[in-house]
PDB file of N, CA and C in Angstrom:
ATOM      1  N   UNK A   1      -9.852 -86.372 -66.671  1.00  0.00           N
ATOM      2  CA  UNK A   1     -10.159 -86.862 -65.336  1.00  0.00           C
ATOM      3  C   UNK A   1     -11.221 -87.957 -65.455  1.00  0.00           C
ATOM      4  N   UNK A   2     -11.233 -88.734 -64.840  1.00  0.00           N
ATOM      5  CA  UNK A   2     -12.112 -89.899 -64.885  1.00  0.00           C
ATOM      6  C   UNK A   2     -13.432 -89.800 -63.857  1.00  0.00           C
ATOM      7  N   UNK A   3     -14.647 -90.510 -64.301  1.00  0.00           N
ATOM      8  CA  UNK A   3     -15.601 -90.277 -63.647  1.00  0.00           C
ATOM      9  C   UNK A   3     -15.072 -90.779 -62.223  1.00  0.00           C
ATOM     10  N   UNK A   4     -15.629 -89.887 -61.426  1.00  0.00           N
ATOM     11  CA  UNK A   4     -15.435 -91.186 -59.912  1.00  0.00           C
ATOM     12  C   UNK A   4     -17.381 -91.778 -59.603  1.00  0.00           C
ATOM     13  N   UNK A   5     -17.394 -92.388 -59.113  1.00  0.00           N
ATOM     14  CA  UNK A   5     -18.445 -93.182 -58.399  1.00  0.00           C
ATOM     15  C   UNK A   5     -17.861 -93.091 -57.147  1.00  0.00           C
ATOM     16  N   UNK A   6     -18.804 -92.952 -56.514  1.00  0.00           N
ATOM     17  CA  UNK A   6     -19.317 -93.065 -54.692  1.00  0.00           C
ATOM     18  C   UNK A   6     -20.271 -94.493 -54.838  1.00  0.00           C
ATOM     19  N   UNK A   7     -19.763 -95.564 -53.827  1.00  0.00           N
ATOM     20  CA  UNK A   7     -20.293 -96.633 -53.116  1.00  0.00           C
ATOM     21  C   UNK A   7     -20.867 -96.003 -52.019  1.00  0.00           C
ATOM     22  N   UNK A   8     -22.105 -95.765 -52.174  1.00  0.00           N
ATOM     23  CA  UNK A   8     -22.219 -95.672 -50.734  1.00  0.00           C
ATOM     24  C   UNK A   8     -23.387 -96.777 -50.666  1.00  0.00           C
ATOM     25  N   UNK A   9     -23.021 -97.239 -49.491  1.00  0.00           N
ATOM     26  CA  UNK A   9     -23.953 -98.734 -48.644  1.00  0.00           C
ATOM     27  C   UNK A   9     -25.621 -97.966 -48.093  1.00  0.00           C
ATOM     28  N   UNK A  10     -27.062 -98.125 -48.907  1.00  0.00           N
ATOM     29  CA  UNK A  10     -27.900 -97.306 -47.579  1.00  0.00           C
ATOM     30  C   UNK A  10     -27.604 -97.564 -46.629  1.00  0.00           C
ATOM     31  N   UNK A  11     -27.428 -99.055 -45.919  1.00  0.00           N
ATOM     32  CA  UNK A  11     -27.819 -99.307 -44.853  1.00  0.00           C
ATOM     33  C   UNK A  11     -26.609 -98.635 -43.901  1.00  0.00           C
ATOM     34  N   UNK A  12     -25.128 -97.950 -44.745  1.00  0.00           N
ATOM     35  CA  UNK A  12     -24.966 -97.052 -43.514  1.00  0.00           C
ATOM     36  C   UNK A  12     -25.611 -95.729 -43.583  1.00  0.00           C
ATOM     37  N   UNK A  13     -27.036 -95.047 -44.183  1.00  0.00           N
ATOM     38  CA  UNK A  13     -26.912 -94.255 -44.021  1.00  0.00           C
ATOM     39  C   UNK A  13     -28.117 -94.241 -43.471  1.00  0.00           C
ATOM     40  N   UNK A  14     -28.811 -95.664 -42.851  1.00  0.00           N
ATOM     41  CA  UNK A  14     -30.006 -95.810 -41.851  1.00  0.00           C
ATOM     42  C   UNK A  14     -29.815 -95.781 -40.458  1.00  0.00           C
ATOM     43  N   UNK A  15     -30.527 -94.836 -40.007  1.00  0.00           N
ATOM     44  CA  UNK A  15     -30.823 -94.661 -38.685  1.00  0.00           C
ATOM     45  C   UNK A  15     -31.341 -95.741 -37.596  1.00  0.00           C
ATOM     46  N   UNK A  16     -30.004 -96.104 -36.543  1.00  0.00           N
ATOM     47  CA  UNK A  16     -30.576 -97.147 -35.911  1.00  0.00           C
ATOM     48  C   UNK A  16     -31.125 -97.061 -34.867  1.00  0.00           C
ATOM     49  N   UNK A  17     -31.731 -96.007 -34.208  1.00  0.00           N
ATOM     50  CA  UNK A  17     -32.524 -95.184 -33.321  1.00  0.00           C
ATOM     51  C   UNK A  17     -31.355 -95.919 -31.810  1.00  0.00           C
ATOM     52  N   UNK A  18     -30.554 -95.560 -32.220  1.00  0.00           N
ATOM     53  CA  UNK A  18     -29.508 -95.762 -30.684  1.00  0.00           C
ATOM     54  C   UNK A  18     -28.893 -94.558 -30.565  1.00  0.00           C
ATOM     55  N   UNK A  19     -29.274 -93.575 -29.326  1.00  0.00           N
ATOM     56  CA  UNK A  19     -28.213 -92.273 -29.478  1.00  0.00           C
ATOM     57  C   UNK A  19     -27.834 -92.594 -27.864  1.00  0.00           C
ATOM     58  N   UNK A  20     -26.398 -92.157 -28.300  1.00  0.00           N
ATOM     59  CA  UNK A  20     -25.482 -92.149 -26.826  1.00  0.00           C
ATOM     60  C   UNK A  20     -25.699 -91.452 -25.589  1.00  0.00           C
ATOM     61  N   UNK A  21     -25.996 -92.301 -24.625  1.00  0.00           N
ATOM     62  CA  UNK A  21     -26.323 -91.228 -23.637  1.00  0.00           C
ATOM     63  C   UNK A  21     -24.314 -90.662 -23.056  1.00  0.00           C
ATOM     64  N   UNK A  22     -25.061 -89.070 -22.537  1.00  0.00           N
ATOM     65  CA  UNK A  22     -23.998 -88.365 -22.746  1.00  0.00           C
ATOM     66  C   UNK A  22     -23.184 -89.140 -21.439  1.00  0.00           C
ATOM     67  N   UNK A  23     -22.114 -88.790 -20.848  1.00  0.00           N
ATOM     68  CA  UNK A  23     -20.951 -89.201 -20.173  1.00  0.00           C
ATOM     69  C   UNK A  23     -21.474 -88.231 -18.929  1.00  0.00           C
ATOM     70  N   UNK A  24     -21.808 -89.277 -18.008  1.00  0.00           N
ATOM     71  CA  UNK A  24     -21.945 -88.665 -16.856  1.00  0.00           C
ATOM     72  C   UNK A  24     -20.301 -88.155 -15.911  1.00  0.00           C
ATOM     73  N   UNK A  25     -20.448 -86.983 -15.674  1.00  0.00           N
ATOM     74  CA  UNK A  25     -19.229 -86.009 -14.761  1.00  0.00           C
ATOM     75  C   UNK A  25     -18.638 -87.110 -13.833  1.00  0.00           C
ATOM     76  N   UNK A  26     -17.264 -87.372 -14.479  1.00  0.00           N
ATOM     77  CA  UNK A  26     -16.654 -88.502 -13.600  1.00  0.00           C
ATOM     78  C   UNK A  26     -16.492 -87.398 -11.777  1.00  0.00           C
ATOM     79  N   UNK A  27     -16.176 -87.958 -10.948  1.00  0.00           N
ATOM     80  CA  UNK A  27     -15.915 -87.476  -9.218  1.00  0.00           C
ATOM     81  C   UNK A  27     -15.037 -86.654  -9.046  1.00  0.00           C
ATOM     82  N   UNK A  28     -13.497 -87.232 -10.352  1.00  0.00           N
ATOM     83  CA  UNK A  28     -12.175 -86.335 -10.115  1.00  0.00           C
ATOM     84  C   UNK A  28     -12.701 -85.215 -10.403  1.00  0.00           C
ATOM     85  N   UNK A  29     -13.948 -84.688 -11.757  1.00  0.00           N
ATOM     86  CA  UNK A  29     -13.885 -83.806 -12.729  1.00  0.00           C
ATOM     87  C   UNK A  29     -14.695 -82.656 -11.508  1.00  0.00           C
ATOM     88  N   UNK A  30     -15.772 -83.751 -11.001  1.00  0.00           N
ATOM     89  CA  UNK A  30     -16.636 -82.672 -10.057  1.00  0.00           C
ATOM     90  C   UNK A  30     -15.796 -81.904  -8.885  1.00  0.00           C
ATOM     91  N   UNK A  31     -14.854 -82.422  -8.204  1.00  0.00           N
ATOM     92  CA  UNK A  31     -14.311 -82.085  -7.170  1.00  0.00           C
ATOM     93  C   UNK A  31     -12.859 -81.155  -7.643  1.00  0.00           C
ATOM     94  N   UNK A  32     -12.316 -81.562  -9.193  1.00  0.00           N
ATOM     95  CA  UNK A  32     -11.627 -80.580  -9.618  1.00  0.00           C
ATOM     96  C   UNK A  32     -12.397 -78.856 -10.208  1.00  0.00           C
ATOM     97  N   UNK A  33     -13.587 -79.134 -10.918  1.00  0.00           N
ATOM     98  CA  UNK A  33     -14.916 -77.893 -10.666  1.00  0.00           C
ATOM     99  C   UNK A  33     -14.966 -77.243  -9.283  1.00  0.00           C
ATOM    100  N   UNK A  34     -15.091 -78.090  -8.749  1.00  0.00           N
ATOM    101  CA  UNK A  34     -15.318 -77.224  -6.999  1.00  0.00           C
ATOM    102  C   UNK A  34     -14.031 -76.425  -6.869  1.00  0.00           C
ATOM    103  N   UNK A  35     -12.716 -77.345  -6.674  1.00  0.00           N
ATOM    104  CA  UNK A  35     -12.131 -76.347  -6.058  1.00  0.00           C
ATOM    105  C   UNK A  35     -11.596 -75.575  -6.516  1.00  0.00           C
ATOM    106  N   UNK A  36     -11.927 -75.265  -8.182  1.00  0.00           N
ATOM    107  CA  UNK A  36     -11.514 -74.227  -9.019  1.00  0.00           C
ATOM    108  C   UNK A  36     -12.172 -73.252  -8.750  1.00  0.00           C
ATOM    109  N   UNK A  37     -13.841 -73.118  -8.654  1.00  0.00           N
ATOM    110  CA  UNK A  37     -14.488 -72.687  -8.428  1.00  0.00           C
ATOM    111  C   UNK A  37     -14.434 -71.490  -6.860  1.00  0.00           C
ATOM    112  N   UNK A  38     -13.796 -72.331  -5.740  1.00  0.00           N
ATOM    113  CA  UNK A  38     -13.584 -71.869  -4.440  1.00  0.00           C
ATOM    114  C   UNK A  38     -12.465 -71.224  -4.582  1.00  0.00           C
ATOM    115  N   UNK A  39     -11.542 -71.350  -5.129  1.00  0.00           N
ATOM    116  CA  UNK A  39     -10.095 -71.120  -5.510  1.00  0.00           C
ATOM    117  C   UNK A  39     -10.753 -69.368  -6.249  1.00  0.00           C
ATOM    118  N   UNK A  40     -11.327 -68.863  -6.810  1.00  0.00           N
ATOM    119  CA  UNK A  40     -11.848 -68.178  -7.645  1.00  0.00           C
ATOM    120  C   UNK A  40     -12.218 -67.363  -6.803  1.00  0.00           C
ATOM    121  N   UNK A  41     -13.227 -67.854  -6.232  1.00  0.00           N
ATOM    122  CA  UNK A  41     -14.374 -66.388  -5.271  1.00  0.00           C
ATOM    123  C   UNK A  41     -13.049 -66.443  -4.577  1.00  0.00           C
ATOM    124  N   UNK A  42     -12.285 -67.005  -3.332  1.00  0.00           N
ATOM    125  CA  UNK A  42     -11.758 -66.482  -2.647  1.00  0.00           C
ATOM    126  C   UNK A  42     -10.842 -65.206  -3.265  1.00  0.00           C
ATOM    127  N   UNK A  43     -10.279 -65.737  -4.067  1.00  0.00           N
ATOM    128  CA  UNK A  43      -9.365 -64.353  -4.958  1.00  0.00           C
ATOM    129  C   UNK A  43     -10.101 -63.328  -4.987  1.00  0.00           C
ATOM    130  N   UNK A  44     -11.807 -63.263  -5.787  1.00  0.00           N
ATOM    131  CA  UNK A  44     -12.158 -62.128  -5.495  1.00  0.00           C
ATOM    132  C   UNK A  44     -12.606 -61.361  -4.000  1.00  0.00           C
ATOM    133  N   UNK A  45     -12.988 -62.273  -3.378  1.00  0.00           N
ATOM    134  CA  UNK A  45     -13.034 -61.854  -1.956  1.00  0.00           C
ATOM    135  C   UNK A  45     -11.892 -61.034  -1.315  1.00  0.00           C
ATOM    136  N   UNK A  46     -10.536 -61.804  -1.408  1.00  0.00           N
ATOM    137  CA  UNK A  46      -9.253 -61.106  -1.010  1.00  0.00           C
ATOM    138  C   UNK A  46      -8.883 -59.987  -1.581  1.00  0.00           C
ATOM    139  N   UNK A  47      -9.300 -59.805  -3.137  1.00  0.00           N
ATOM    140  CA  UNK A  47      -9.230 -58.219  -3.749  1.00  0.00           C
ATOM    141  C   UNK A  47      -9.969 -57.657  -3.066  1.00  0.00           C
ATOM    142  N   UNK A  48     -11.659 -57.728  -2.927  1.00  0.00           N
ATOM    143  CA  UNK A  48     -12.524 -56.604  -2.871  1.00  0.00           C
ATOM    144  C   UNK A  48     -11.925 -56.305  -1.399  1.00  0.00           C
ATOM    145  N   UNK A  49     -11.898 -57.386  -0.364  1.00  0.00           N
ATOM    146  CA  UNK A  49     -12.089 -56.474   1.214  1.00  0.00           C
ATOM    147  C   UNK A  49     -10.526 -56.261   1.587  1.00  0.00           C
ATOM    148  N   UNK A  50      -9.352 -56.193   0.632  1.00  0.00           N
ATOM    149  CA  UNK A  50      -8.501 -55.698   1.214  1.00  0.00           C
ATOM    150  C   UNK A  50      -8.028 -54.737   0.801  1.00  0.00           C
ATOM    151  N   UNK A  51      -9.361 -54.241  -0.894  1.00  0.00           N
ATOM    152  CA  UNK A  51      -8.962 -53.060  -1.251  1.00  0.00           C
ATOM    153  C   UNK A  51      -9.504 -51.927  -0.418  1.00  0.00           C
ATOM    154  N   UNK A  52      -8.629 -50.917  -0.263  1.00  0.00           N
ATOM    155  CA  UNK A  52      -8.863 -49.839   0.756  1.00  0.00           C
ATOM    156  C   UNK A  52      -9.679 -49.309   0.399  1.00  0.00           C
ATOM    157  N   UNK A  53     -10.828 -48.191   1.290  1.00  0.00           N
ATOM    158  CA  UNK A  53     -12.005 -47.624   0.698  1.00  0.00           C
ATOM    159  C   UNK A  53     -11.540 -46.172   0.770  1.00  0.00           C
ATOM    160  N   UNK A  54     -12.300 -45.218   0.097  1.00  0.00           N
ATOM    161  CA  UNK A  54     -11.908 -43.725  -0.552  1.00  0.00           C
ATOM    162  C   UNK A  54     -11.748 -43.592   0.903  1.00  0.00           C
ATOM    163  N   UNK A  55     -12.242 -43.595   1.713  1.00  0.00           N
ATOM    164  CA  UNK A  55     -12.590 -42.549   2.965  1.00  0.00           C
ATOM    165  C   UNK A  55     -10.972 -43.241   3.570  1.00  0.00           C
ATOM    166  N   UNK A  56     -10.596 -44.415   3.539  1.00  0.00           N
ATOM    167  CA  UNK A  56      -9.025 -44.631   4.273  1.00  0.00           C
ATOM    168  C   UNK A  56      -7.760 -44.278   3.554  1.00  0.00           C
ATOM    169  N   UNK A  57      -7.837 -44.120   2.621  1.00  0.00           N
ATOM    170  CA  UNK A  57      -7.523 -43.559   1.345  1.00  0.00           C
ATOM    171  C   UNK A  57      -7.325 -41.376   1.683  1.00  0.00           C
ATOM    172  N   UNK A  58      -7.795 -40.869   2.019  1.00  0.00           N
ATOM    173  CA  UNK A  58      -7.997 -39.622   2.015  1.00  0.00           C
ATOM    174  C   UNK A  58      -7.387 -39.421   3.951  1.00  0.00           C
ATOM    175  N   UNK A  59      -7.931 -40.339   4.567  1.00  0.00           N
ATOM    176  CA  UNK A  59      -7.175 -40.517   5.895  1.00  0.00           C
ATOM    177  C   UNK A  59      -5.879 -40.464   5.945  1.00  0.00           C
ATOM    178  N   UNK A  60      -5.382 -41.839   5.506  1.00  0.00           N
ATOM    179  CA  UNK A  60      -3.436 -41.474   5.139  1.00  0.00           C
ATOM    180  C   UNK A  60      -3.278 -40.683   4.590  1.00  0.00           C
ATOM    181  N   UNK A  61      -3.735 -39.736   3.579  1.00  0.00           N
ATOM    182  CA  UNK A  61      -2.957 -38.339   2.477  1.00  0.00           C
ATOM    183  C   UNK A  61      -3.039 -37.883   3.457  1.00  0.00           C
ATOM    184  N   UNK A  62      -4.187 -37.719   4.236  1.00  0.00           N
ATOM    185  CA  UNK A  62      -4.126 -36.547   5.744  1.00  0.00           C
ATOM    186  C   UNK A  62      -3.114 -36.385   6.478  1.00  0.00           C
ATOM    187  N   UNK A  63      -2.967 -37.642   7.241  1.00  0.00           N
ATOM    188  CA  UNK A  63      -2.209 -37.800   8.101  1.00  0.00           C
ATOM    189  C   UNK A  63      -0.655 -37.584   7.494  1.00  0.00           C
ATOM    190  N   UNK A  64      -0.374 -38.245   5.910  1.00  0.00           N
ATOM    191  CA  UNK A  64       1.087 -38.152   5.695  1.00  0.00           C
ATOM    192  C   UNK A  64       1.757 -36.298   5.489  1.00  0.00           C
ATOM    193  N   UNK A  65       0.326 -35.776   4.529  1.00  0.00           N
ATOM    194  CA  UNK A  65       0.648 -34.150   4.646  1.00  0.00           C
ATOM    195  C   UNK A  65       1.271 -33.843   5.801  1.00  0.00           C
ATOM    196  N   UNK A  66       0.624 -34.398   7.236  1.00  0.00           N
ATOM    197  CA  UNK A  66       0.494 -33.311   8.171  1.00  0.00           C
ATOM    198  C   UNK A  66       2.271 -33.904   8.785  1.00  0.00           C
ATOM    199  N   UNK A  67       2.562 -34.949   8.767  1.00  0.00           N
ATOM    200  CA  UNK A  67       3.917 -35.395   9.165  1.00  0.00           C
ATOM    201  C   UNK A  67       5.006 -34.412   8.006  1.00  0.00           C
ATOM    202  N   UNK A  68       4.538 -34.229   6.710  1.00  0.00           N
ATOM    203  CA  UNK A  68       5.229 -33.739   6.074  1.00  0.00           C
ATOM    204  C   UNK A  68       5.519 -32.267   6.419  1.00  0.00           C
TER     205      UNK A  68
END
């Protein structure tokens, strides 16, 4: 196998004190966040208050026994 050599240039491995400022949240991205976001709680909202509570729950067994 033959030696290899690396070229490397310093001057790419000098720091040119320029760092990127990050990418500010384009409008589509913010307003697609939101209504994912709203889209979300409502789902849990529609689970929690249309799940029935023990006490309505024990009401219908009542009532269906007593038809039975």
């Amino acid at each position: 196998m033959d030696n290899v050599v690396f070229d490397i240039n310093p001057a790419d491995l000098q720091f040119d004190g320029s760092i990127k400022e990050p990418k500010k949240a384009s409008g589509v991205m913010v307003v697609f966040v939101l209504v994912m976001v709203v889209v979300v709680a409502t789902i849990f909202l529609w689970y929690f208050l249309k799940k029935p509570s023990l006490q309505t729950r024990d009401f219908e067994t009542e009532n269906t026994n007593r038809v039975l």
